[in-house]
N, C-alpha and C. Protein backbone atom coordinates (compact mmCIF):
# COMPACT_ATOMS: atom_id res chain seq x y z
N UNK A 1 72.98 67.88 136.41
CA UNK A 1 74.37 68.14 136.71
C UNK A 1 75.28 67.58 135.62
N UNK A 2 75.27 66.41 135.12
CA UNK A 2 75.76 65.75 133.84
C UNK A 2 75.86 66.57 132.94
N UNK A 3 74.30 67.14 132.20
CA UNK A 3 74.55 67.52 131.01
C UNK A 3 75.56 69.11 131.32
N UNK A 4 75.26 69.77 132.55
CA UNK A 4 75.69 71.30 133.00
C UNK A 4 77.40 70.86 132.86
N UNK A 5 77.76 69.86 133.69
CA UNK A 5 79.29 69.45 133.20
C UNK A 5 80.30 69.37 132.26
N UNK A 6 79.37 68.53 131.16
CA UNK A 6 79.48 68.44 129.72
C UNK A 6 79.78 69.42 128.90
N UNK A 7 78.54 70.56 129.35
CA UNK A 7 78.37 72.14 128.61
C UNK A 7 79.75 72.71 128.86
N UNK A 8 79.97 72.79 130.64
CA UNK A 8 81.07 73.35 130.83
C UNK A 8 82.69 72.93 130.30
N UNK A 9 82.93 71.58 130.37
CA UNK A 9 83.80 71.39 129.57
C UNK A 9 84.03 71.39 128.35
N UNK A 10 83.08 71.73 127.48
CA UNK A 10 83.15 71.94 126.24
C UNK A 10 83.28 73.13 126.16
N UNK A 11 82.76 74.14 127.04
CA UNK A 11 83.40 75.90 126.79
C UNK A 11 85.20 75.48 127.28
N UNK A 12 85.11 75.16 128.23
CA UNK A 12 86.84 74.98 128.43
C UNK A 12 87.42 74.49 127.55
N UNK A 13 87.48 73.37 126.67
CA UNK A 13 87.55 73.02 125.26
C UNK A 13 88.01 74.39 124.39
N UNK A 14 86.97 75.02 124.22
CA UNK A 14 87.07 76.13 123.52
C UNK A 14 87.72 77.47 124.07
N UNK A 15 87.93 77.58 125.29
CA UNK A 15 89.05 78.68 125.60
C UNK A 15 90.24 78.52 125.80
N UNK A 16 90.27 77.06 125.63
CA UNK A 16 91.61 76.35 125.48
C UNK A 16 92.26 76.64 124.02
N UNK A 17 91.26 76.43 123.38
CA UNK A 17 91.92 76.74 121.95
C UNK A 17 91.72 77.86 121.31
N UNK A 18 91.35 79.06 122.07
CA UNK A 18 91.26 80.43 121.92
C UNK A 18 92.48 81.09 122.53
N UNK A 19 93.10 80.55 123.83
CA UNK A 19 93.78 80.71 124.40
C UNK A 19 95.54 79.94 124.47
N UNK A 20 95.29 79.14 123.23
CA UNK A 20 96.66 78.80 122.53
C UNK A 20 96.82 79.75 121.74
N UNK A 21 98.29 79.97 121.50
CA UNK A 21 98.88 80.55 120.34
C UNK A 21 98.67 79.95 119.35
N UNK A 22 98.31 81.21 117.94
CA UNK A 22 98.62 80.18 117.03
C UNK A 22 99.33 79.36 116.45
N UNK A 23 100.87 79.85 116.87
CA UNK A 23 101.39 78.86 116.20
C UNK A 23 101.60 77.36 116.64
N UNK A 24 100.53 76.93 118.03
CA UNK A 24 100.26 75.75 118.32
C UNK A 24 99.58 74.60 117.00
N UNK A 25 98.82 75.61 116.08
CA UNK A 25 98.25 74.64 115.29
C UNK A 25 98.98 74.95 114.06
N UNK A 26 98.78 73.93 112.78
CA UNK A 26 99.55 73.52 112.13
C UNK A 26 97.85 73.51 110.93
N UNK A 27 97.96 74.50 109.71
CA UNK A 27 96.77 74.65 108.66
C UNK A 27 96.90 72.97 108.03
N UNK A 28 95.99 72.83 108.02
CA UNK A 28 95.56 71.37 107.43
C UNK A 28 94.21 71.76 106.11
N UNK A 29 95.13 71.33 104.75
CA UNK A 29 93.99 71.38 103.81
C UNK A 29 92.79 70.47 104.13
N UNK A 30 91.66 70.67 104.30
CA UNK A 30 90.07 70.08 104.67
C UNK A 30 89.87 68.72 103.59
N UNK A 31 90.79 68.81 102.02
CA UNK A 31 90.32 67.96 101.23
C UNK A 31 91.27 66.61 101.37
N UNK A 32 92.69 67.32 101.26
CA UNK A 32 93.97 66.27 100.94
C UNK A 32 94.51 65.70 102.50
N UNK A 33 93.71 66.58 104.03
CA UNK A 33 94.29 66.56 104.91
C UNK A 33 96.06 66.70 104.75
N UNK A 34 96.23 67.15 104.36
CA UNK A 34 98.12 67.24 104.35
C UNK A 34 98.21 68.81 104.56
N UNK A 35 99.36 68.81 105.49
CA UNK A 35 99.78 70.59 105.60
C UNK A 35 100.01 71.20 104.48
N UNK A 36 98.97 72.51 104.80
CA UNK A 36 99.39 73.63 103.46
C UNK A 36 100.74 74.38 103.33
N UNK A 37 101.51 74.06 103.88
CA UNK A 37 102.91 74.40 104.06
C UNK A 37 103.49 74.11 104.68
N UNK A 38 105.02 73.89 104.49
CA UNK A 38 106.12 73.47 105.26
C UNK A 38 106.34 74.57 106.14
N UNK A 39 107.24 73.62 107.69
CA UNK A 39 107.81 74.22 109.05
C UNK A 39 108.57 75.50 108.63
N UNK A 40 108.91 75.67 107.49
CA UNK A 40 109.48 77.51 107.00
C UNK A 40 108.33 78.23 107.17
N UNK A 41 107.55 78.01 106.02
CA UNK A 41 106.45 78.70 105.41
C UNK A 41 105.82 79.07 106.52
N UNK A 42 105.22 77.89 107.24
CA UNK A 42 104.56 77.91 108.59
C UNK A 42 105.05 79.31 109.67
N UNK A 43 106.34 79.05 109.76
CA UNK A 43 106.73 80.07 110.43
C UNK A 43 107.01 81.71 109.61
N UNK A 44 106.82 81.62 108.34
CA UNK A 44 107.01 83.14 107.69
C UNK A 44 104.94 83.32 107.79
N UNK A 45 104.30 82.25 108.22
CA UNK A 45 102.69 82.77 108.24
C UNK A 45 102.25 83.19 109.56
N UNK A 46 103.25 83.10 110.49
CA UNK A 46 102.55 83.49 111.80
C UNK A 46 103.33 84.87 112.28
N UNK A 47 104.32 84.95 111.25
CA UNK A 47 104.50 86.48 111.63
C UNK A 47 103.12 87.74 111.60
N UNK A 48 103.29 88.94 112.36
CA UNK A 48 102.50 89.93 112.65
C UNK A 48 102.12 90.04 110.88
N UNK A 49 100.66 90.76 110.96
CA UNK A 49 99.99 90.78 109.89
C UNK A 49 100.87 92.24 109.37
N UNK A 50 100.85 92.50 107.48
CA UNK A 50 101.42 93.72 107.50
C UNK A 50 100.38 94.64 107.46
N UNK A 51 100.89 95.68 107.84
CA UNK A 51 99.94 96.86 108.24
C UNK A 51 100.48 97.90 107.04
N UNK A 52 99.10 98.22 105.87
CA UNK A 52 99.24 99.31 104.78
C UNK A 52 100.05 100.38 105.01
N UNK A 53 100.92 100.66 104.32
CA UNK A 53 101.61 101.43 104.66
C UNK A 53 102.72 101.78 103.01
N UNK A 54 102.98 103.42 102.84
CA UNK A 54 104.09 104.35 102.13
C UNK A 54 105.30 103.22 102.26
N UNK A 55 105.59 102.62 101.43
CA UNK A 55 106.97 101.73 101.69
C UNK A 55 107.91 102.74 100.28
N UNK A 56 109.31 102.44 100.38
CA UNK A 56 110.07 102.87 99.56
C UNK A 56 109.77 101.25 98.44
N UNK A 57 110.17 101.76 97.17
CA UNK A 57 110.17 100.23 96.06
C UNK A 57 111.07 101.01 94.70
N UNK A 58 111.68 100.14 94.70
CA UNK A 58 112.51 99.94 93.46
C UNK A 58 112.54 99.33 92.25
N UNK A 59 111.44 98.80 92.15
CA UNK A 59 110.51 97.89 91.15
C UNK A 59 110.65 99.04 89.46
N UNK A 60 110.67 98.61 88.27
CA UNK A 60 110.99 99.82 87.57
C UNK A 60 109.23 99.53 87.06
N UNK A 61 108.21 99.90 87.86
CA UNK A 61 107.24 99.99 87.29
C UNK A 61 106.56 101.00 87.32
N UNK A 62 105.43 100.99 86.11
CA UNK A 62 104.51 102.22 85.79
C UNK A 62 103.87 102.52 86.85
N UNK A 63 103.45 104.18 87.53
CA UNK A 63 102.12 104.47 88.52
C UNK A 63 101.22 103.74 88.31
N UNK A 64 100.46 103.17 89.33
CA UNK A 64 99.04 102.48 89.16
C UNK A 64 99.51 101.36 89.15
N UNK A 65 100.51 100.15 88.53
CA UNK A 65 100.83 99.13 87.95
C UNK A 65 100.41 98.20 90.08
N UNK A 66 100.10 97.22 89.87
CA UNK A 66 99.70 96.13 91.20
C UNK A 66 100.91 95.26 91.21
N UNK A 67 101.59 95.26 92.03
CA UNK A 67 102.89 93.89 92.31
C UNK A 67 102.60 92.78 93.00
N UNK A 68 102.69 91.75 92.71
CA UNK A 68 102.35 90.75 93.57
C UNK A 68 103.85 89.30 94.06
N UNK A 69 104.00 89.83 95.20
CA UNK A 69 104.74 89.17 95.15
C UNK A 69 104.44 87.39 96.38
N UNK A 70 104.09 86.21 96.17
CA UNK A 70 103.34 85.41 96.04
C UNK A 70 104.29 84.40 97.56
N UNK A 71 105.71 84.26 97.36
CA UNK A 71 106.61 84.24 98.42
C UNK A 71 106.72 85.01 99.54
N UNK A 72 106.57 86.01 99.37
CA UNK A 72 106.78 87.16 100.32
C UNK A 72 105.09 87.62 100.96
N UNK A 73 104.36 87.00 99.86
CA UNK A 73 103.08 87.52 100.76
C UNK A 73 102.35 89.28 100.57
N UNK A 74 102.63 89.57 99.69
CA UNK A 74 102.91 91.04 99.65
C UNK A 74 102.11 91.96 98.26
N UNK A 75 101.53 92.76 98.49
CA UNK A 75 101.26 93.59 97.63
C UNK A 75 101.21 94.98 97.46
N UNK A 76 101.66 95.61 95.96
CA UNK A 76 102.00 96.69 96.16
C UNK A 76 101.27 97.59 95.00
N UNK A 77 100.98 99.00 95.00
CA UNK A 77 100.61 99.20 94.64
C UNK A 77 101.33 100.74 94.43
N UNK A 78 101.67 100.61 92.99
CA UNK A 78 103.06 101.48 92.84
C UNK A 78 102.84 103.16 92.50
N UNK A 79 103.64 103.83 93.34
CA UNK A 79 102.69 105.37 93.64
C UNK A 79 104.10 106.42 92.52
N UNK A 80 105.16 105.74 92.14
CA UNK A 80 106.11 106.43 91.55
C UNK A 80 106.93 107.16 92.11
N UNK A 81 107.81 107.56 91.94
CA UNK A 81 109.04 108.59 92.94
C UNK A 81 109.24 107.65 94.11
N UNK A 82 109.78 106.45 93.41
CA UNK A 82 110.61 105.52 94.49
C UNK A 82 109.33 104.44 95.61
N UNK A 83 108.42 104.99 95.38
CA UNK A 83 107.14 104.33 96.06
C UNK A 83 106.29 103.99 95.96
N UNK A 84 105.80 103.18 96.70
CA UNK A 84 104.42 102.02 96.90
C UNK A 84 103.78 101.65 97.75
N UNK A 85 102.29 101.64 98.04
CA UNK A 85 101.44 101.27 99.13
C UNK A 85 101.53 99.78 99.11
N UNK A 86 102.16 99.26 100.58
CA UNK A 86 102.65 97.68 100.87
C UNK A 86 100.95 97.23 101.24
N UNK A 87 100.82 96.21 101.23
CA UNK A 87 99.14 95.38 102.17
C UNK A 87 99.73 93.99 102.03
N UNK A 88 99.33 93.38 103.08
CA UNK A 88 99.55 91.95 103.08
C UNK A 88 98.67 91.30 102.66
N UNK A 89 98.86 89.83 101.87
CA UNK A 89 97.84 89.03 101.06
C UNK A 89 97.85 87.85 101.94
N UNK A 90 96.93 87.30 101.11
CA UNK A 90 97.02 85.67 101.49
C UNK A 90 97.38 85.75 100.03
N UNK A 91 97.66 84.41 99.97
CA UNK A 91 97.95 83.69 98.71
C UNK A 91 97.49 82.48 98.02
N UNK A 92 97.29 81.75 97.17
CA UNK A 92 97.26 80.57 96.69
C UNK A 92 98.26 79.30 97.42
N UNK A 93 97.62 78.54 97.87
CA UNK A 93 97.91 77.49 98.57
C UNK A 93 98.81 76.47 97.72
N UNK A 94 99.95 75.69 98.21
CA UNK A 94 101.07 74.69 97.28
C UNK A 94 99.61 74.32 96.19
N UNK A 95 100.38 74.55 94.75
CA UNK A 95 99.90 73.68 93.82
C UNK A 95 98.60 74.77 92.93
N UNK A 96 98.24 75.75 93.71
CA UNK A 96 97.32 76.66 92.76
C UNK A 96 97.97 78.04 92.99
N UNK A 97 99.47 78.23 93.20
CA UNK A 97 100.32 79.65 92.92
C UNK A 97 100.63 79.67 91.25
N UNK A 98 100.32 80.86 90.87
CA UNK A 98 100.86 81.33 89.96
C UNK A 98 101.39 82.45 89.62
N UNK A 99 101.94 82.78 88.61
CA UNK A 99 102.80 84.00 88.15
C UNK A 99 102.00 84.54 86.27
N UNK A 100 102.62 85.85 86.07
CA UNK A 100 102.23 86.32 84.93
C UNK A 100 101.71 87.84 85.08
N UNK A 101 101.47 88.30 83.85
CA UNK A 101 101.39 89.24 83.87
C UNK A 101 100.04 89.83 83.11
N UNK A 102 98.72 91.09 83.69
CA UNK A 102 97.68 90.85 82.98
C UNK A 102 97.54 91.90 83.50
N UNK A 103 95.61 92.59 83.27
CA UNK A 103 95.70 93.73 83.59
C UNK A 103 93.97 93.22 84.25
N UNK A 104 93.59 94.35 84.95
CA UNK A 104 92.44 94.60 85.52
C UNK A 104 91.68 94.71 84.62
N UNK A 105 90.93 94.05 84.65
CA UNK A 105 89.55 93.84 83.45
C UNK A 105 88.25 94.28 83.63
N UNK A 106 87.53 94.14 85.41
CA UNK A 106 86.64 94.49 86.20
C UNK A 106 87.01 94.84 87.72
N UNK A 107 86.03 95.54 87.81
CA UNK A 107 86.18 96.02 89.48
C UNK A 107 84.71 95.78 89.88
N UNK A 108 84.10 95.43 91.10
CA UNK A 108 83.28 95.26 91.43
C UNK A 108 82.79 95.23 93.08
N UNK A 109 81.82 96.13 93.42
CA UNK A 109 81.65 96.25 94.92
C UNK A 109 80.85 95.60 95.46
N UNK A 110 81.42 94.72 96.31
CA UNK A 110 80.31 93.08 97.35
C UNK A 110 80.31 92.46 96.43
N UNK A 111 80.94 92.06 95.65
CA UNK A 111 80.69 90.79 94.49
C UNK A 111 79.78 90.17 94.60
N UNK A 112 79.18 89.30 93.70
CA UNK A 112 78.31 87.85 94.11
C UNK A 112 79.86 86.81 93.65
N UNK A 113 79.33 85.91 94.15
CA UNK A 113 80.31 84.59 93.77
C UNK A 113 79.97 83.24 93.14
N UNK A 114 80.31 83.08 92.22
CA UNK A 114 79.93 81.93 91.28
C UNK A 114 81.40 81.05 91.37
N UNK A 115 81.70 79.96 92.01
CA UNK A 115 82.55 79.64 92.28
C UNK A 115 83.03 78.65 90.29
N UNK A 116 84.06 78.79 90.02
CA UNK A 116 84.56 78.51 89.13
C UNK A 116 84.16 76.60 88.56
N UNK A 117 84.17 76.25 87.40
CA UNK A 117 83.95 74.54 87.59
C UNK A 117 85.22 73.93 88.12
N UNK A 118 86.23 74.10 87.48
CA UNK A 118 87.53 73.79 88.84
C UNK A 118 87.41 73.61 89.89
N UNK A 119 86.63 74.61 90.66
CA UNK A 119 86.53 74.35 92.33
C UNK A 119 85.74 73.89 92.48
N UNK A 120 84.47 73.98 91.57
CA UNK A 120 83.19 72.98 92.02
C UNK A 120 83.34 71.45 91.58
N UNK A 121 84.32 71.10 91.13
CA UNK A 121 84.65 69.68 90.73
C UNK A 121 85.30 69.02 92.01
N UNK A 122 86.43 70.19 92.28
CA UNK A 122 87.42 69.38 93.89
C UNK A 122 85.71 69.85 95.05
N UNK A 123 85.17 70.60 94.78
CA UNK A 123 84.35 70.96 96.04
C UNK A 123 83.00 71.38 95.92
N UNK A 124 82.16 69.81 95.41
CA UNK A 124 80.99 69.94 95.16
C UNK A 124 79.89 70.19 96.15
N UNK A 125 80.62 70.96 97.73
CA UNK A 125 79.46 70.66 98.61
C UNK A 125 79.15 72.34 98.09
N UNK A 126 80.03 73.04 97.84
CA UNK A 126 79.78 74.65 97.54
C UNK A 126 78.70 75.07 97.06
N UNK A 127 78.26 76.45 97.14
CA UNK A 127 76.98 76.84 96.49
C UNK A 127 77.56 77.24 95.08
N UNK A 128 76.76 77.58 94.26
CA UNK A 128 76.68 77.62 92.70
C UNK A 128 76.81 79.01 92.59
N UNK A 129 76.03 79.69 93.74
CA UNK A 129 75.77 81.22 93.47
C UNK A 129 75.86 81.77 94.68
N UNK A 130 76.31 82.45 95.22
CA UNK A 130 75.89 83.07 96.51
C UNK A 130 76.03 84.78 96.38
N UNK A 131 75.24 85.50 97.01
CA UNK A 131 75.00 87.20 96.43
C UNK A 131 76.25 87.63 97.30
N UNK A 132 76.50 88.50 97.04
CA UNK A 132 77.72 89.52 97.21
C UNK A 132 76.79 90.67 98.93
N UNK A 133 78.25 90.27 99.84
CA UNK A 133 77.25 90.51 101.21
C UNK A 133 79.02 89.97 102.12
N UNK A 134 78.42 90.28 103.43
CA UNK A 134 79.39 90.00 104.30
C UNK A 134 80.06 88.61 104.53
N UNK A 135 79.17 87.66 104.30
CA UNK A 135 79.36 86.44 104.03
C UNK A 135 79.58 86.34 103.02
N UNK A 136 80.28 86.54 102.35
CA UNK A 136 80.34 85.99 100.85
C UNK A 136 82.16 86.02 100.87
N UNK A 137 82.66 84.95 100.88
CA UNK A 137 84.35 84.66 100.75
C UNK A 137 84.86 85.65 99.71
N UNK A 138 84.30 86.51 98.75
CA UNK A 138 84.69 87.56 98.01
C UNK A 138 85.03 88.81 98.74
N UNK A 139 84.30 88.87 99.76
CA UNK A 139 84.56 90.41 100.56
C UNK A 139 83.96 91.57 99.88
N UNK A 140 84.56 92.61 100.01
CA UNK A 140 83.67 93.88 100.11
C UNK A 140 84.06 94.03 98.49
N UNK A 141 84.99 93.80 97.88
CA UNK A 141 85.33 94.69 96.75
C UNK A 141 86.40 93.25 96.31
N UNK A 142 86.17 93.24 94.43
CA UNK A 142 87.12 92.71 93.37
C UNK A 142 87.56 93.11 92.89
N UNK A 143 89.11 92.74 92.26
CA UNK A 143 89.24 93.19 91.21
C UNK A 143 89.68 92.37 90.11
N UNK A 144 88.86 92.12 89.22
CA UNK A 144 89.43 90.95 88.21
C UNK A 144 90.43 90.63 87.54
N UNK A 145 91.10 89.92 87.17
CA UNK A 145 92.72 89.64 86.71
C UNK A 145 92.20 89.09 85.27
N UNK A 146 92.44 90.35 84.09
CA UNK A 146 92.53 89.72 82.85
C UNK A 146 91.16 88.33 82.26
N UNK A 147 92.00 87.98 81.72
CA UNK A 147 91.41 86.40 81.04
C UNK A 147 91.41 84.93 82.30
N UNK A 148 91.49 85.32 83.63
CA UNK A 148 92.46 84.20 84.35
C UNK A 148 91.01 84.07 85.00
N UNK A 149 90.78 83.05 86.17
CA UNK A 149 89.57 83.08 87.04
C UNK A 149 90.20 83.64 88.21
N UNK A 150 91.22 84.61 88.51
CA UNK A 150 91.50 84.96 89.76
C UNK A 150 91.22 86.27 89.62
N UNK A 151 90.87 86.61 91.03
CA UNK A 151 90.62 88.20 91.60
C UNK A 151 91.63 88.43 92.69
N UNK A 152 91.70 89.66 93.12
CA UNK A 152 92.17 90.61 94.20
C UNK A 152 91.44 90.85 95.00
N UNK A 153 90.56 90.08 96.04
CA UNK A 153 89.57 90.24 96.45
C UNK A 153 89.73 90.41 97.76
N UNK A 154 88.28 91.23 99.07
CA UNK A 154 88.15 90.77 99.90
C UNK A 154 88.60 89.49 100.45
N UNK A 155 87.65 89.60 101.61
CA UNK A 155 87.92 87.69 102.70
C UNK A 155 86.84 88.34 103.37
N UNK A 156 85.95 86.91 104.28
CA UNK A 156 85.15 87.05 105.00
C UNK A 156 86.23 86.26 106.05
N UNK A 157 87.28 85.93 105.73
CA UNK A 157 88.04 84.99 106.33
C UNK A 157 89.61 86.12 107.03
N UNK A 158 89.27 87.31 107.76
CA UNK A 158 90.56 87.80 107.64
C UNK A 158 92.24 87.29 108.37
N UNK A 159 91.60 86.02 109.39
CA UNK A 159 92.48 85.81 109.72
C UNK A 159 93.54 84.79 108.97
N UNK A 160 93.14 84.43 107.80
CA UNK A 160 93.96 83.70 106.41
C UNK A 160 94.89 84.84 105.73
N UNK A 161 94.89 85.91 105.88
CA UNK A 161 95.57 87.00 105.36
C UNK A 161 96.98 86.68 105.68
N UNK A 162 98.21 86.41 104.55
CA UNK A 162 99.57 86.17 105.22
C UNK A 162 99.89 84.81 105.19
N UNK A 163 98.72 84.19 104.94
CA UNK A 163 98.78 82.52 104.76
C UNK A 163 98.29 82.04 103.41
N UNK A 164 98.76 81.26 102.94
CA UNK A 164 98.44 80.64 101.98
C UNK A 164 97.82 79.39 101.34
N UNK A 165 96.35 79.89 101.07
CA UNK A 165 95.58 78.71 101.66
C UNK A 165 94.30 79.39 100.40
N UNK A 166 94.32 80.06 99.90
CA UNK A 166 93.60 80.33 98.67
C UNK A 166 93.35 79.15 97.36
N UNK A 167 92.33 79.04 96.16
CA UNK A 167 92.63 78.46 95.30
C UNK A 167 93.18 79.37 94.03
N UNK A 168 93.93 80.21 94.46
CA UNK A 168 95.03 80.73 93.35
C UNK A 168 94.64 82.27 93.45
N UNK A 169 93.19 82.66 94.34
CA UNK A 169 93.41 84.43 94.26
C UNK A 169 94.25 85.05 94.98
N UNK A 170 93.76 86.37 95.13
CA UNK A 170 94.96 86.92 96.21
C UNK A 170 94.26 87.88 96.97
N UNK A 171 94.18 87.48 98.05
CA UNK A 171 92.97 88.03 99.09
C UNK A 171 93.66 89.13 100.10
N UNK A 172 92.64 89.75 100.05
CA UNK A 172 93.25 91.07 101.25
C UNK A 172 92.02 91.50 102.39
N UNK A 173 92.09 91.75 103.18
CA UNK A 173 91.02 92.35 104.49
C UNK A 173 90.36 93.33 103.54
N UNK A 174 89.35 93.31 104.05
CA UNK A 174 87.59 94.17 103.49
C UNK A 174 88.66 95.59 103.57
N UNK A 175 89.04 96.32 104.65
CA UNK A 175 89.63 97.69 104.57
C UNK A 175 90.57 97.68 103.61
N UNK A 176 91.59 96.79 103.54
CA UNK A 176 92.86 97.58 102.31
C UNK A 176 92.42 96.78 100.96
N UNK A 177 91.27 95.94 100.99
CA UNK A 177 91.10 96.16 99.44
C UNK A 177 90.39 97.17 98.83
N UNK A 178 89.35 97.16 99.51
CA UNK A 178 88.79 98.69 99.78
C UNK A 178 89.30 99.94 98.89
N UNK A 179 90.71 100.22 99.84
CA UNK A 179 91.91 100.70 99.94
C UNK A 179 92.04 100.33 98.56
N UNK A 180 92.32 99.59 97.83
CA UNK A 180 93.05 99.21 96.68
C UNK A 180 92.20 99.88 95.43
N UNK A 181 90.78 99.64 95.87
CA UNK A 181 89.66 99.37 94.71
C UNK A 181 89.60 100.50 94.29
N UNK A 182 90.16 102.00 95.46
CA UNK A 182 89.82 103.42 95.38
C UNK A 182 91.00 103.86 94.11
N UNK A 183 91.89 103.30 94.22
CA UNK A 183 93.27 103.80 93.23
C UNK A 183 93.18 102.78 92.54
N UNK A 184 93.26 101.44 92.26
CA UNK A 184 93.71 101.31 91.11
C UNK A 184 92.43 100.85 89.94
N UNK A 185 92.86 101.27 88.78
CA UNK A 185 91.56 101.89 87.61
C UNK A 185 91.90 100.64 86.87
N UNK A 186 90.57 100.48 86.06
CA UNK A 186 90.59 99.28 85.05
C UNK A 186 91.05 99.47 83.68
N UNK A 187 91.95 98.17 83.40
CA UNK A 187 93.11 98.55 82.84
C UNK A 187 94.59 98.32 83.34
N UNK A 188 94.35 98.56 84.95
CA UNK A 188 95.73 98.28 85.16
C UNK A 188 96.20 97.88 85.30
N UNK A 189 97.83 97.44 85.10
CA UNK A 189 98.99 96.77 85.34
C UNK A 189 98.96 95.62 86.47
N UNK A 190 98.64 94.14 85.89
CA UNK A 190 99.09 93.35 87.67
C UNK A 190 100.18 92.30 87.30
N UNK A 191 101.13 92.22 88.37
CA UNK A 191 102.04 91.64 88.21
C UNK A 191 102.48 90.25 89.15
N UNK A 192 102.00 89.19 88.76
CA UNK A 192 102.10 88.37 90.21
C UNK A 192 103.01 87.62 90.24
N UNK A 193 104.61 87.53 91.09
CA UNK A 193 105.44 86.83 90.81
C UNK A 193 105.53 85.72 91.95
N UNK A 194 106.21 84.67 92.02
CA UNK A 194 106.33 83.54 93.30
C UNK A 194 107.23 84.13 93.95
């Protein structure tokens, strides 16, 4: 009867915290323990996820060209005659956001992942190599950014999408990168601003 008790309150445990909202909890980096964003931020991350979609854009950029906009959470992917396919990102977490301008260098489907020496220095429990697969924090499809170590990648993680909690890529759900990998060609235009 003890241990059957135990069991049971530990599922209650857990539908307790299935059954909070999220915005009961508060993202805590795993290394620095300190929040990955301030009570704003916090609240522009628990808004509804964006859903792909024909948006109007005014951006004066080339067809094909990738927008990234890093504040806003947002990516676009510019179709010309006033428009652009919107998808929501995650982002790079305080302290590994950046900006600049580069082009698509590689594309690649199920990546493998070789995590960078940067990250294997802050996070030596990581694997060295892991193959390109459902599990693999790369997701279904990359796309490489220039000379930089960041991609446009999948998530095995989709509910981080909209939050910012990356080490500097810019992650999208297995479907709209997918989505992304089909249109935009190597070579092209990415633009990532804060």
């Amino acid at each position: 009867m003890g241990r059957t008790r135990v069991a049971l309150s530990g599922l209650a445990c857990a539908f307790v915290a299935l059954a909070t909202p999220a915005a009961a909890f508060t993202a805590i980096d795993p290394l620095t323990r300190q929040p990955l964003y301030s009570a704003e931020e916090a609240l522009k991350a628990q808004a509804a996820p964006v859903q792909r979609e024909v948006v109007a854009f005014t951006g004066r950029y080339a067809p094909g060209t990738i927008v990234v906009s890093t504040s806003e959470r947002r990516l676009w992917f510019v179709l010309g005659n006033g428009q652009a396919i919107q998808y929501g990102v995650g982002v790079g977490r305080p302290g590994f956001t950046w900006a600049g301008s580069h082009s698509v260098t590689m594309k690649r489907e199920w990546p493998d992942w070789r995590p960078p020496a940067s990250m294997l220095k802050r996070r030596p429990d990581l694997p060295r190599y892991m193959k390109g697969g459902p599990d693999n924090p790369l997701g279904a499809r990359a796309l490489y950014i220039g000379s930089t170590i960041y991609r446009i990648h999948g998530s095995n993680e989709p509910e981080t999408i909209g939050e910012a909690v990356s080490s500097g890529c810019i992650r999208m759900t297995n479907e709209d990168v997918t989505d992304l990998y089909s249109r935009a060609r190597v070579g092209a235009r990415v633009v990532v601003q804060r």
